[in-house]
C-alpha atoms as a PDB file:
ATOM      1  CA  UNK A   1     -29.410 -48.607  24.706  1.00  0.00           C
ATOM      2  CA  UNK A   2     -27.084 -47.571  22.088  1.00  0.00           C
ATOM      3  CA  UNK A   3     -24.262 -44.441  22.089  1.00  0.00           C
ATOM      4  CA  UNK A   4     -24.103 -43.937  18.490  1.00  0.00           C
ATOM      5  CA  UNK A   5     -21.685 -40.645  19.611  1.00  0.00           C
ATOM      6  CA  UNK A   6     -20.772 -39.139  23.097  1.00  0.00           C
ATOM      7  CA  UNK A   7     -21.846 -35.993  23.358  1.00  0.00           C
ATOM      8  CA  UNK A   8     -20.700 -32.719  25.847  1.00  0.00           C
ATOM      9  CA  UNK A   9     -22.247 -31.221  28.704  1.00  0.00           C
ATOM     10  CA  UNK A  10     -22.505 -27.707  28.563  1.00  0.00           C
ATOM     11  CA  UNK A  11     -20.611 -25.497  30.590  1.00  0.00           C
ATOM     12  CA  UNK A  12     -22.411 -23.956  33.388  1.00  0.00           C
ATOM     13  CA  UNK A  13     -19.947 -22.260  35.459  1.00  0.00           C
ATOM     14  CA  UNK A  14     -20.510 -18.413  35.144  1.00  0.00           C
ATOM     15  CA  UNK A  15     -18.157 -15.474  35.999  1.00  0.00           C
ATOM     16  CA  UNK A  16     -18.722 -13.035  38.301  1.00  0.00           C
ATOM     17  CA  UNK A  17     -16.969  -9.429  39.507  1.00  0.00           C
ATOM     18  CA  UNK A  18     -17.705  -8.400  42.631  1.00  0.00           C
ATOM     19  CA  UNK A  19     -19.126  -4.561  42.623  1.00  0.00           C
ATOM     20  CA  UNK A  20     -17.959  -4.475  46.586  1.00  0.00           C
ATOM     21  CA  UNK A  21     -14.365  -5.426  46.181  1.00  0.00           C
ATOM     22  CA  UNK A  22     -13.430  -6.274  42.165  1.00  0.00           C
ATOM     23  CA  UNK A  23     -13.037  -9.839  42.679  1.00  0.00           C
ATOM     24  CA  UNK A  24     -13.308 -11.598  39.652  1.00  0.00           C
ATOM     25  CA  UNK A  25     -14.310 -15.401  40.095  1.00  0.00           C
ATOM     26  CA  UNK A  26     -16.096 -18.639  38.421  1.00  0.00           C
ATOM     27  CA  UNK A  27     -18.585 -20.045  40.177  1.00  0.00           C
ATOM     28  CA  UNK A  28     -19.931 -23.200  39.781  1.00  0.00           C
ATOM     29  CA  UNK A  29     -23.330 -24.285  39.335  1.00  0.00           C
ATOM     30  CA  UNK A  30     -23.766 -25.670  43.204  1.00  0.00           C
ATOM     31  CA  UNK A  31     -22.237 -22.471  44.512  1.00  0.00           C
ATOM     32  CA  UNK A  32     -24.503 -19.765  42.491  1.00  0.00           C
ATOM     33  CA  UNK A  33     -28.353 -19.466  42.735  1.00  0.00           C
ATOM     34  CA  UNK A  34     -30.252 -19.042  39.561  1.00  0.00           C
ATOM     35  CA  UNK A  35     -33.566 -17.047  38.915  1.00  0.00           C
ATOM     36  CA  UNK A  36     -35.997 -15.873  36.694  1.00  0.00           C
ATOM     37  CA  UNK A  37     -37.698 -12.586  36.415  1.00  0.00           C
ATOM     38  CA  UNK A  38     -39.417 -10.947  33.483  1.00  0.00           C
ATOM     39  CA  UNK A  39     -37.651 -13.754  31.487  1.00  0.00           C
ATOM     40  CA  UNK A  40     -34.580 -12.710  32.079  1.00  0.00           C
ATOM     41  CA  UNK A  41     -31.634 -14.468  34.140  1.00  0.00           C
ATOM     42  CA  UNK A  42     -30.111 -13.562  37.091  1.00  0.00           C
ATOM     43  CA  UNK A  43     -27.837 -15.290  38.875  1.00  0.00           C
ATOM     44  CA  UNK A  44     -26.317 -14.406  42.084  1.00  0.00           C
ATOM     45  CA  UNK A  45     -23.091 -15.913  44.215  1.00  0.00           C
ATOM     46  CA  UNK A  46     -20.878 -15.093  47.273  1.00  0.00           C
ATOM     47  CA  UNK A  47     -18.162 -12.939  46.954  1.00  0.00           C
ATOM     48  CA  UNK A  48     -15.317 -15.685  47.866  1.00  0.00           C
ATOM     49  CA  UNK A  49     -13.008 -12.600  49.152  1.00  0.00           C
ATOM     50  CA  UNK A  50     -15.405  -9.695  50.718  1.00  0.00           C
ATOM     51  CA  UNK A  51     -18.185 -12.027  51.065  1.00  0.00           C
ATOM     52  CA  UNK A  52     -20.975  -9.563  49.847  1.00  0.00           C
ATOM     53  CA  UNK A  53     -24.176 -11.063  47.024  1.00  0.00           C
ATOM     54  CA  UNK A  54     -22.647 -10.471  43.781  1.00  0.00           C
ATOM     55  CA  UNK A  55     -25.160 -10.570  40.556  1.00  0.00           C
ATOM     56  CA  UNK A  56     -24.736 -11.134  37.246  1.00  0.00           C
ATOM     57  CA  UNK A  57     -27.771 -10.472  34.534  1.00  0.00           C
ATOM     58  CA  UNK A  58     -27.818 -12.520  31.356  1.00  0.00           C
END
């Protein structure tokens, strides 16, 4: 095989603010969990300073 051109991966670290303590942090995709409901995301992630589920709805 070929490369003609190198292309980019795309980003897949999302942010997150904790509703418990205001944290704000980017997670990673190994350290958030992903899921589908309705067809809608949400993703969800330990708080890295209060250690409560934080969500985030996309």
């Amino acid at each position: 095989m070929e490369i003609i051109k190198h292309g980019t991966l795309p980003d897949k670290r999302k942010y997150f603010i904790c509703d418990n303590c205001g944290c704000q942090f980017v997670a990673d995709a190994a350290e958030y969990r992903h899921d589908i409901h309705r067809n809608e995301d949400f993703y969800s992630c330990k708080c890295p300073d209060c250690g409560k589920s934080c969500t985030l709805e996309e």
